[in-house]
PDB file of N, CA and C in Angstrom:
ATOM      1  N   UNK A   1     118.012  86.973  43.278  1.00  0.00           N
ATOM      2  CA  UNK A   1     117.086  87.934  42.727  1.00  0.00           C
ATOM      3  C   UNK A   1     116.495  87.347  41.452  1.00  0.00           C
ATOM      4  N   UNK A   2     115.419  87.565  41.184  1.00  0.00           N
ATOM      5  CA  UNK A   2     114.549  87.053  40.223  1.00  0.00           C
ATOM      6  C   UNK A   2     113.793  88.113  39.512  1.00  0.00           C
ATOM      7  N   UNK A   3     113.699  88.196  37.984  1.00  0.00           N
ATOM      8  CA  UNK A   3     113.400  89.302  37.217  1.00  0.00           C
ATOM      9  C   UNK A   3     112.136  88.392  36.113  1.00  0.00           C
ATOM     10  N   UNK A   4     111.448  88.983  36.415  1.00  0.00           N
ATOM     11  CA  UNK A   4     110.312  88.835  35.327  1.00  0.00           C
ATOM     12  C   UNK A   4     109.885  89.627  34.130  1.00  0.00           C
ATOM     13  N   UNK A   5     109.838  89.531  33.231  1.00  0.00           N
ATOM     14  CA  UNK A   5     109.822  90.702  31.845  1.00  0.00           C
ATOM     15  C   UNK A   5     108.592  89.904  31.179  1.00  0.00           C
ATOM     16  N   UNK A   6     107.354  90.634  31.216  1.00  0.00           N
ATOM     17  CA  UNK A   6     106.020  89.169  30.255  1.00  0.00           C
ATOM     18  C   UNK A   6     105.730  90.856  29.532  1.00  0.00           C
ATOM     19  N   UNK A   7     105.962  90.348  28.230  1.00  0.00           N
ATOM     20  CA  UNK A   7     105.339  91.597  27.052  1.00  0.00           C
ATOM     21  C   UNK A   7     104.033  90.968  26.670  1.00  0.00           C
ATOM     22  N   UNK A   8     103.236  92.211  26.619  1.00  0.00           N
ATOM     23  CA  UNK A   8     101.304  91.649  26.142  1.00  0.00           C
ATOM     24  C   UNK A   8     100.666  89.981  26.144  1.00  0.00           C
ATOM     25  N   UNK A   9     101.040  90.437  27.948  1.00  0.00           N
ATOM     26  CA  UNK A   9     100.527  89.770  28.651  1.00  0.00           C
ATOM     27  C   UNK A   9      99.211  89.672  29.281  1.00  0.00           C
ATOM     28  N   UNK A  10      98.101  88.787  29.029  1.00  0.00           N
ATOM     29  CA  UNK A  10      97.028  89.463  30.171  1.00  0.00           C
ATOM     30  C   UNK A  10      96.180  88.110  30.688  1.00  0.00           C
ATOM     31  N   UNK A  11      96.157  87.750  31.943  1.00  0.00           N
ATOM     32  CA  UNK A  11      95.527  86.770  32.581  1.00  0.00           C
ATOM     33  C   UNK A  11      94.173  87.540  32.801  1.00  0.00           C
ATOM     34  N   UNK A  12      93.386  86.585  33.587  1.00  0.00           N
ATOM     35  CA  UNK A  12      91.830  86.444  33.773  1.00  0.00           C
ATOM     36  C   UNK A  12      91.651  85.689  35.307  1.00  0.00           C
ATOM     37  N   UNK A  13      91.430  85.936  36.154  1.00  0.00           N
ATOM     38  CA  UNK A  13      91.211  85.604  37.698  1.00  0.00           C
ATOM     39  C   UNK A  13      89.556  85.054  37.632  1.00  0.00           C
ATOM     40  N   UNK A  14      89.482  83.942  37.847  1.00  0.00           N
ATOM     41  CA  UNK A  14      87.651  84.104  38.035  1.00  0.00           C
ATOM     42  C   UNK A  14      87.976  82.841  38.759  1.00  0.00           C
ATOM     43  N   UNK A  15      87.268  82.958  40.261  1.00  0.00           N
ATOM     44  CA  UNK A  15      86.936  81.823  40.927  1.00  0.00           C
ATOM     45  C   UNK A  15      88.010  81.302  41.215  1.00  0.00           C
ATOM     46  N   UNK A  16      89.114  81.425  41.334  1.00  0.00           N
ATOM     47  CA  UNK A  16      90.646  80.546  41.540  1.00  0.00           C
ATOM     48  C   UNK A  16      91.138  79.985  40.654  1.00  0.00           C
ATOM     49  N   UNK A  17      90.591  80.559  38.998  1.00  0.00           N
ATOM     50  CA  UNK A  17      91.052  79.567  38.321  1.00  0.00           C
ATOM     51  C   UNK A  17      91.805  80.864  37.356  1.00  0.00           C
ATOM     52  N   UNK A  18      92.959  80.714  36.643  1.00  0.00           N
ATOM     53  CA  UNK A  18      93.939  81.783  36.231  1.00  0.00           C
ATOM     54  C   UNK A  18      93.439  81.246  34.519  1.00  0.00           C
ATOM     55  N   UNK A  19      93.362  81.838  33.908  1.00  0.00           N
ATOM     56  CA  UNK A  19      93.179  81.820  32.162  1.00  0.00           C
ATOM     57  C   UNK A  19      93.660  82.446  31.540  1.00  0.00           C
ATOM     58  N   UNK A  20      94.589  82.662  30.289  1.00  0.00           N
ATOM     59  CA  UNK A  20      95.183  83.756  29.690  1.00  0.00           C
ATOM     60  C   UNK A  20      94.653  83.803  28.640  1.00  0.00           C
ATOM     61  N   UNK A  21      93.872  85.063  28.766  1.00  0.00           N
ATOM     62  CA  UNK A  21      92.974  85.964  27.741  1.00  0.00           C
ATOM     63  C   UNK A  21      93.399  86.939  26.862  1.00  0.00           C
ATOM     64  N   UNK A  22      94.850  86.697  26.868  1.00  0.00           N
ATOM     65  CA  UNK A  22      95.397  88.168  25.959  1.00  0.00           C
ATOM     66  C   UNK A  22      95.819  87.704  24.095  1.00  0.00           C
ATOM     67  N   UNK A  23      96.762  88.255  23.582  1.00  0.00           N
ATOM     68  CA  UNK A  23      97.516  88.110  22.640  1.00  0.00           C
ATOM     69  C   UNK A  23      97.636  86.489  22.394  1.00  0.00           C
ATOM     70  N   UNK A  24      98.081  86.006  21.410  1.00  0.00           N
ATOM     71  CA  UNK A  24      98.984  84.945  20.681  1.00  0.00           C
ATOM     72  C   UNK A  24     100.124  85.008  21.048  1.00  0.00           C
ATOM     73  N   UNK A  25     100.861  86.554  20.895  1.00  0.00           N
ATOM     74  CA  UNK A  25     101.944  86.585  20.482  1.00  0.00           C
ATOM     75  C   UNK A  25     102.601  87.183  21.504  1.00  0.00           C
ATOM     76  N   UNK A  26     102.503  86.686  23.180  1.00  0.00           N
ATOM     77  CA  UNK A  26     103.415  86.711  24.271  1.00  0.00           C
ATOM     78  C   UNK A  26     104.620  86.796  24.620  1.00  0.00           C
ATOM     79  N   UNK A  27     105.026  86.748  25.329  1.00  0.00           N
ATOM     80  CA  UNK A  27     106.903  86.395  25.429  1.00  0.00           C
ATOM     81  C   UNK A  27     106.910  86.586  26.847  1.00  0.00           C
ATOM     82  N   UNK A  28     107.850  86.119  27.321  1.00  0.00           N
ATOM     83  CA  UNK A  28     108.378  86.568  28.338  1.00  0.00           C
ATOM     84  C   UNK A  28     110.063  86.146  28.815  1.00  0.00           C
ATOM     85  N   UNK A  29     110.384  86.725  29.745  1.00  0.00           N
ATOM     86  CA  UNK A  29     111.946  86.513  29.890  1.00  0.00           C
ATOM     87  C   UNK A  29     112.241  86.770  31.450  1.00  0.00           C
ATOM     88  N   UNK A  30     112.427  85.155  31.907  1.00  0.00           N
ATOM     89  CA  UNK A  30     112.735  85.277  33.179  1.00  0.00           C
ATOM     90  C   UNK A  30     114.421  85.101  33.753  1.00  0.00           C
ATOM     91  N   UNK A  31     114.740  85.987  34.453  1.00  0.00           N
ATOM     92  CA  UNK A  31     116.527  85.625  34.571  1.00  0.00           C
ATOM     93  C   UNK A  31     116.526  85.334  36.409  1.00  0.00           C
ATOM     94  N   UNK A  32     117.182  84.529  36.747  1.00  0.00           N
ATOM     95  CA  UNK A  32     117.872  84.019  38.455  1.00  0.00           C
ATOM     96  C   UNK A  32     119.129  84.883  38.285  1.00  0.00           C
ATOM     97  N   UNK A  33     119.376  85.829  39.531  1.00  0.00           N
ATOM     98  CA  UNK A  33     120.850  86.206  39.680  1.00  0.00           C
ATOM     99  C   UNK A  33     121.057  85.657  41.110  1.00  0.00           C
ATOM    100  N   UNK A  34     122.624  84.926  41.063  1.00  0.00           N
ATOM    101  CA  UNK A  34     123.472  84.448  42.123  1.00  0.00           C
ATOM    102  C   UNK A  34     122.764  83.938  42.923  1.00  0.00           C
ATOM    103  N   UNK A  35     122.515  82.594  41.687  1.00  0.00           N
ATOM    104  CA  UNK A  35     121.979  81.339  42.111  1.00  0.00           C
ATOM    105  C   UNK A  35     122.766  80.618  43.420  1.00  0.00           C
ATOM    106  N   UNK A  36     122.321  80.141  44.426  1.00  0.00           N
ATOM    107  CA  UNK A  36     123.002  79.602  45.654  1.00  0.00           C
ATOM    108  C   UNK A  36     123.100  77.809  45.334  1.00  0.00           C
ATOM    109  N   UNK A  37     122.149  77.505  44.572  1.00  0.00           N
ATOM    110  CA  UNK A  37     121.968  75.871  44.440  1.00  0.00           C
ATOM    111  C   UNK A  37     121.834  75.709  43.190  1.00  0.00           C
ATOM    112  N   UNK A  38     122.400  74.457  42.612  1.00  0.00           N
ATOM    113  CA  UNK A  38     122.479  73.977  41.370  1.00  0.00           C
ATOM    114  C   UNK A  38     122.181  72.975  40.657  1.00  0.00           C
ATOM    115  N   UNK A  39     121.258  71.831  40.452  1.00  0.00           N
ATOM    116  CA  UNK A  39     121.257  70.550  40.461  1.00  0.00           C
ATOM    117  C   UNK A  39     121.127  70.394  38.896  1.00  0.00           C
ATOM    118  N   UNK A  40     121.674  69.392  38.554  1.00  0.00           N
ATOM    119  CA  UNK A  40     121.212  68.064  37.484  1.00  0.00           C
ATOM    120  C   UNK A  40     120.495  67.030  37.511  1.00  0.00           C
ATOM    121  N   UNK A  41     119.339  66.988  36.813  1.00  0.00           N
ATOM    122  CA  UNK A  41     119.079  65.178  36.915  1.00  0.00           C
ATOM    123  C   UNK A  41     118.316  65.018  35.230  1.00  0.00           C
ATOM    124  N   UNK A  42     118.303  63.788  35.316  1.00  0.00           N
ATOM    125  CA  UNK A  42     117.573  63.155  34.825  1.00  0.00           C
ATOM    126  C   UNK A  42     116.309  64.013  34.055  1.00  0.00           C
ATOM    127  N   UNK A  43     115.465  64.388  32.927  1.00  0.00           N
ATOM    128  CA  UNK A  43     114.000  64.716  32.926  1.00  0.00           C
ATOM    129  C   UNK A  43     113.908  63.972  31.682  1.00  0.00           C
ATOM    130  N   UNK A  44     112.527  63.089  31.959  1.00  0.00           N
ATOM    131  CA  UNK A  44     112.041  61.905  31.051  1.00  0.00           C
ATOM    132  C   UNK A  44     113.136  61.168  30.657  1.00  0.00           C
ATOM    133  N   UNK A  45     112.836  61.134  29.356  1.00  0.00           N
ATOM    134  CA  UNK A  45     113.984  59.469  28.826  1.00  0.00           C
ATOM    135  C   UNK A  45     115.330  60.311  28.141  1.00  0.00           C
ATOM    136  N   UNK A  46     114.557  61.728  27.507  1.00  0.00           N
ATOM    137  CA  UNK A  46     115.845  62.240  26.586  1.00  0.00           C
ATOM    138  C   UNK A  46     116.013  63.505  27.213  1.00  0.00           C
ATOM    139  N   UNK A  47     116.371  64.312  28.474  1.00  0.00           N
ATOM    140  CA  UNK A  47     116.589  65.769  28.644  1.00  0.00           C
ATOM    141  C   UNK A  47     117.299  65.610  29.865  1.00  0.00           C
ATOM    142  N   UNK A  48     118.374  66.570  30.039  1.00  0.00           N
ATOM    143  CA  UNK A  48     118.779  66.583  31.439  1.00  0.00           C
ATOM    144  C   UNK A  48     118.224  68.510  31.928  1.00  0.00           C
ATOM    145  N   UNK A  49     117.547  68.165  33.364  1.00  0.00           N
ATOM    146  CA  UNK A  49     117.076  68.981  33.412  1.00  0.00           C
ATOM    147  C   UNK A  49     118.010  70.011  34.726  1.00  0.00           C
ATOM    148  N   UNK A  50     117.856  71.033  34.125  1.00  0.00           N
ATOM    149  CA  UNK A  50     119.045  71.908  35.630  1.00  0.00           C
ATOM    150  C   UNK A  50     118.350  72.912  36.420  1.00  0.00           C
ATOM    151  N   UNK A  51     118.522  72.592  37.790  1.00  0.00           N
ATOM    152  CA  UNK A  51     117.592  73.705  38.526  1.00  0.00           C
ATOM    153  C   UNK A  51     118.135  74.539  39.009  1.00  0.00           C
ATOM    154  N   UNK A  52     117.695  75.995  39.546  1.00  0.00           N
ATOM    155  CA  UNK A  52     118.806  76.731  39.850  1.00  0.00           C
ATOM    156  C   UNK A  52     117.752  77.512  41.295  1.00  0.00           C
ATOM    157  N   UNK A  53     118.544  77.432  42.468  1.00  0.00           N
ATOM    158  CA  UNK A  53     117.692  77.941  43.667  1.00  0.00           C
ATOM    159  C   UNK A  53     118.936  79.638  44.215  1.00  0.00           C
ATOM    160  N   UNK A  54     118.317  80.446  44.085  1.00  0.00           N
ATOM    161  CA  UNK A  54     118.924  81.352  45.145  1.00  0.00           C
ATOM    162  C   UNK A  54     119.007  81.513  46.284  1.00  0.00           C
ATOM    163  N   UNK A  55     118.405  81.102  46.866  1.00  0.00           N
ATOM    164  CA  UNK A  55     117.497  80.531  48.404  1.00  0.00           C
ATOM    165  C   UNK A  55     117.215  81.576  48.921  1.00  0.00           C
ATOM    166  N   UNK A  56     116.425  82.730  48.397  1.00  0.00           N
ATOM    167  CA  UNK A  56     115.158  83.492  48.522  1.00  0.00           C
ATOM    168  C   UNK A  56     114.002  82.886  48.394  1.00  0.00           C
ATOM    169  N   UNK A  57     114.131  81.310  47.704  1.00  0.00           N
ATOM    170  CA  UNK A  57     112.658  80.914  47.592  1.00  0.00           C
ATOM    171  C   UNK A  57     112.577  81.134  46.242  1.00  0.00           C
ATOM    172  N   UNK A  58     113.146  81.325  44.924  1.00  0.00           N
ATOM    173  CA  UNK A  58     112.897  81.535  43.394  1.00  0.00           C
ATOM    174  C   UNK A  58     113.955  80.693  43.066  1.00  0.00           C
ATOM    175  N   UNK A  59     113.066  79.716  42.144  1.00  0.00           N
ATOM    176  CA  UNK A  59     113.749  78.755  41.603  1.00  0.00           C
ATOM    177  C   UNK A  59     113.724  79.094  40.201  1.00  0.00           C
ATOM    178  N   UNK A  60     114.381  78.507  39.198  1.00  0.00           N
ATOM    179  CA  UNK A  60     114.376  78.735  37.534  1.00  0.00           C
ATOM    180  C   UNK A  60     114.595  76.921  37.541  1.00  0.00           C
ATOM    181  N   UNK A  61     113.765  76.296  36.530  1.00  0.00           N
ATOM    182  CA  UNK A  61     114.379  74.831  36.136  1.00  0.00           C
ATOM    183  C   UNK A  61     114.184  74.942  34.872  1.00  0.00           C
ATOM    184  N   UNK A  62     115.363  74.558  34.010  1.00  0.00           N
ATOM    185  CA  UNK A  62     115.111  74.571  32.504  1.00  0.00           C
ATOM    186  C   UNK A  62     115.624  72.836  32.243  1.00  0.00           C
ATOM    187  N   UNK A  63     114.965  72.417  30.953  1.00  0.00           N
ATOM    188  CA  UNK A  63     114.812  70.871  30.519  1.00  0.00           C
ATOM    189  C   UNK A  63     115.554  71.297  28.977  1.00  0.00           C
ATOM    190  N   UNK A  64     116.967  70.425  28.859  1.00  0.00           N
ATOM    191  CA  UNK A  64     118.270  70.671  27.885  1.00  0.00           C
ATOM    192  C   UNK A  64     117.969  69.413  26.875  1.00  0.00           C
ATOM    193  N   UNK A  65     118.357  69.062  26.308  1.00  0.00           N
ATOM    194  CA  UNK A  65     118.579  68.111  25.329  1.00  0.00           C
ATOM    195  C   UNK A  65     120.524  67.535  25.344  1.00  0.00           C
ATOM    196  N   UNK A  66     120.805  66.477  25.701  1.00  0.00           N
ATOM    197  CA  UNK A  66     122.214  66.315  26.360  1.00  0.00           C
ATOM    198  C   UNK A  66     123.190  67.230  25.424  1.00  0.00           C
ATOM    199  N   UNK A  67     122.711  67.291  23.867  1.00  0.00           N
ATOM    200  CA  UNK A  67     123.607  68.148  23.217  1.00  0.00           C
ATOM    201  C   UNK A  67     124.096  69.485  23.852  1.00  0.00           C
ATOM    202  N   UNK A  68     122.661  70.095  24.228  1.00  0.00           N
ATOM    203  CA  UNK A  68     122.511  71.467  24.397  1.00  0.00           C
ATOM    204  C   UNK A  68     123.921  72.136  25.352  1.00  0.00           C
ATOM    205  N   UNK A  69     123.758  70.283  26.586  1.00  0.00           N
ATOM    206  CA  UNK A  69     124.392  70.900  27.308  1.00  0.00           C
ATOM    207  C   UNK A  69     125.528  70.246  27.515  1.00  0.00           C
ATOM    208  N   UNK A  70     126.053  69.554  26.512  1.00  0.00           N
ATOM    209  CA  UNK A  70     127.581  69.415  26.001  1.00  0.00           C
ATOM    210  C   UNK A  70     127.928  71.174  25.723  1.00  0.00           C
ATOM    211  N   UNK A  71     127.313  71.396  25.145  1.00  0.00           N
ATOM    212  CA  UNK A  71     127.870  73.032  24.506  1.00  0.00           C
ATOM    213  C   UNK A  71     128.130  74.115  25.456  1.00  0.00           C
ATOM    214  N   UNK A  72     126.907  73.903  26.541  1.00  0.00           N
ATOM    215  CA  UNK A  72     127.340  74.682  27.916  1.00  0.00           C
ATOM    216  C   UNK A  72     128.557  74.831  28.400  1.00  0.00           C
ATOM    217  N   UNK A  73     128.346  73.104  28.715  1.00  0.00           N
ATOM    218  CA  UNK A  73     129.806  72.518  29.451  1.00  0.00           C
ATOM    219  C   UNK A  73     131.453  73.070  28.207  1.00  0.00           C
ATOM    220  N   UNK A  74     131.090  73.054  27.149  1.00  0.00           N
ATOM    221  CA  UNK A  74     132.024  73.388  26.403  1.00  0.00           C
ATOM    222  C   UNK A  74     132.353  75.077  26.524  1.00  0.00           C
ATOM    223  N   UNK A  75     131.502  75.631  26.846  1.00  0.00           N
ATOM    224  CA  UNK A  75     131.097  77.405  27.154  1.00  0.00           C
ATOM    225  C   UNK A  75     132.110  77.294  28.128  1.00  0.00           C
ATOM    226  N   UNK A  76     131.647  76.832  29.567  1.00  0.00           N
ATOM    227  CA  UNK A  76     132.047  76.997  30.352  1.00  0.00           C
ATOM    228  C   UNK A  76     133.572  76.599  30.528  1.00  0.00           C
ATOM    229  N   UNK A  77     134.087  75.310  30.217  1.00  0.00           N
ATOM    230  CA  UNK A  77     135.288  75.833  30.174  1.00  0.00           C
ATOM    231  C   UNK A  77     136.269  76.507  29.316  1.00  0.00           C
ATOM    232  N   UNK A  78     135.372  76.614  28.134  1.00  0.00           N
ATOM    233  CA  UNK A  78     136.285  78.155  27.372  1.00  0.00           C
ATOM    234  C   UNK A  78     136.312  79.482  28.416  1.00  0.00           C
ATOM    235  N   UNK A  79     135.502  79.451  29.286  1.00  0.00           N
ATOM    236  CA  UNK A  79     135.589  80.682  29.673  1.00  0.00           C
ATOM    237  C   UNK A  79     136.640  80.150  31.254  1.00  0.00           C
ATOM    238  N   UNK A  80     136.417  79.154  31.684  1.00  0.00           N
ATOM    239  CA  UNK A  80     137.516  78.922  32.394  1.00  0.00           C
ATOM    240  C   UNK A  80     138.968  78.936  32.021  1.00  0.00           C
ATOM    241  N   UNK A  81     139.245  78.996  31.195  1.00  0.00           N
ATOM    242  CA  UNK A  81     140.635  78.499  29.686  1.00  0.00           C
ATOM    243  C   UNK A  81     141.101  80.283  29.746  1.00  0.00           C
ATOM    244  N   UNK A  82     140.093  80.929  29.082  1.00  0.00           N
ATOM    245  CA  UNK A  82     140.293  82.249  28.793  1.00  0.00           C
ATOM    246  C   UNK A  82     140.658  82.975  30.379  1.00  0.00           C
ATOM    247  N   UNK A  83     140.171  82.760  31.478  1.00  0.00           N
ATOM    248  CA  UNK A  83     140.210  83.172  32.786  1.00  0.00           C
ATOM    249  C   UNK A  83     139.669  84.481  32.994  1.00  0.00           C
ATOM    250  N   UNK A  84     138.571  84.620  32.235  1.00  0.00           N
ATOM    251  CA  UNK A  84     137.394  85.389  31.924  1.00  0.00           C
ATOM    252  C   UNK A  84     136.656  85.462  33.388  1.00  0.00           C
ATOM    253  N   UNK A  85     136.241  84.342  33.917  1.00  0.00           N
ATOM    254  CA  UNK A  85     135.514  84.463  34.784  1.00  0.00           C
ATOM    255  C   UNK A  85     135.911  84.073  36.080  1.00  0.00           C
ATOM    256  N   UNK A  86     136.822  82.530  36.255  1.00  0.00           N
ATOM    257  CA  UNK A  86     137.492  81.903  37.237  1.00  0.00           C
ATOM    258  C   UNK A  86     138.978  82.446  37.394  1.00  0.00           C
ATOM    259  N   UNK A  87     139.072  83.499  38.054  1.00  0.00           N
ATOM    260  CA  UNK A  87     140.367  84.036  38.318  1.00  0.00           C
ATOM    261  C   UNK A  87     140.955  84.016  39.600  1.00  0.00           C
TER     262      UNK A  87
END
């Protein structure tokens, strides 16, 4: 499942071509639940990038900085440790 949240948001349709005509000051917040696929690789020279497929067809790929995701990996097994989540 895939959730989209875009606050003062506003596109422009003309001719096939999409333009965003609204605000500066956008946001949005997209979340993947019970992701089915998971990958790592490589993105450019300095990012490892992680994709996440549910296999509905909605993908999420976010691009980390290796620190970022030392800290993940450090998340994750605190929460494996604690038996928070892997029980």
């Amino acid at each position: 499942m895939l959730t989209l949240d875009l606050d003062d948001f506003m596109v422009e349709l003309e001719e096939g071509t999409v333009k965003h005509v609204g605000t500066t000051n956008t946001s949005a917040a997209v979340k993947l639940y019970h992701a089915e696929a998971v990958e790592a690789r490589a993105f450019g020279d300095s990012q490892v990038k992680l994709a996440f497929d549910d296999g509905e067809g909605n993908e999420v790929e976010v691009a980390l900085d290796p620190d970022h995701v030392e800290s993940l990996v450090a998340d994750v097994e605190a929460l494996r440790e604690e038996g928070t989540v892997f029980e």
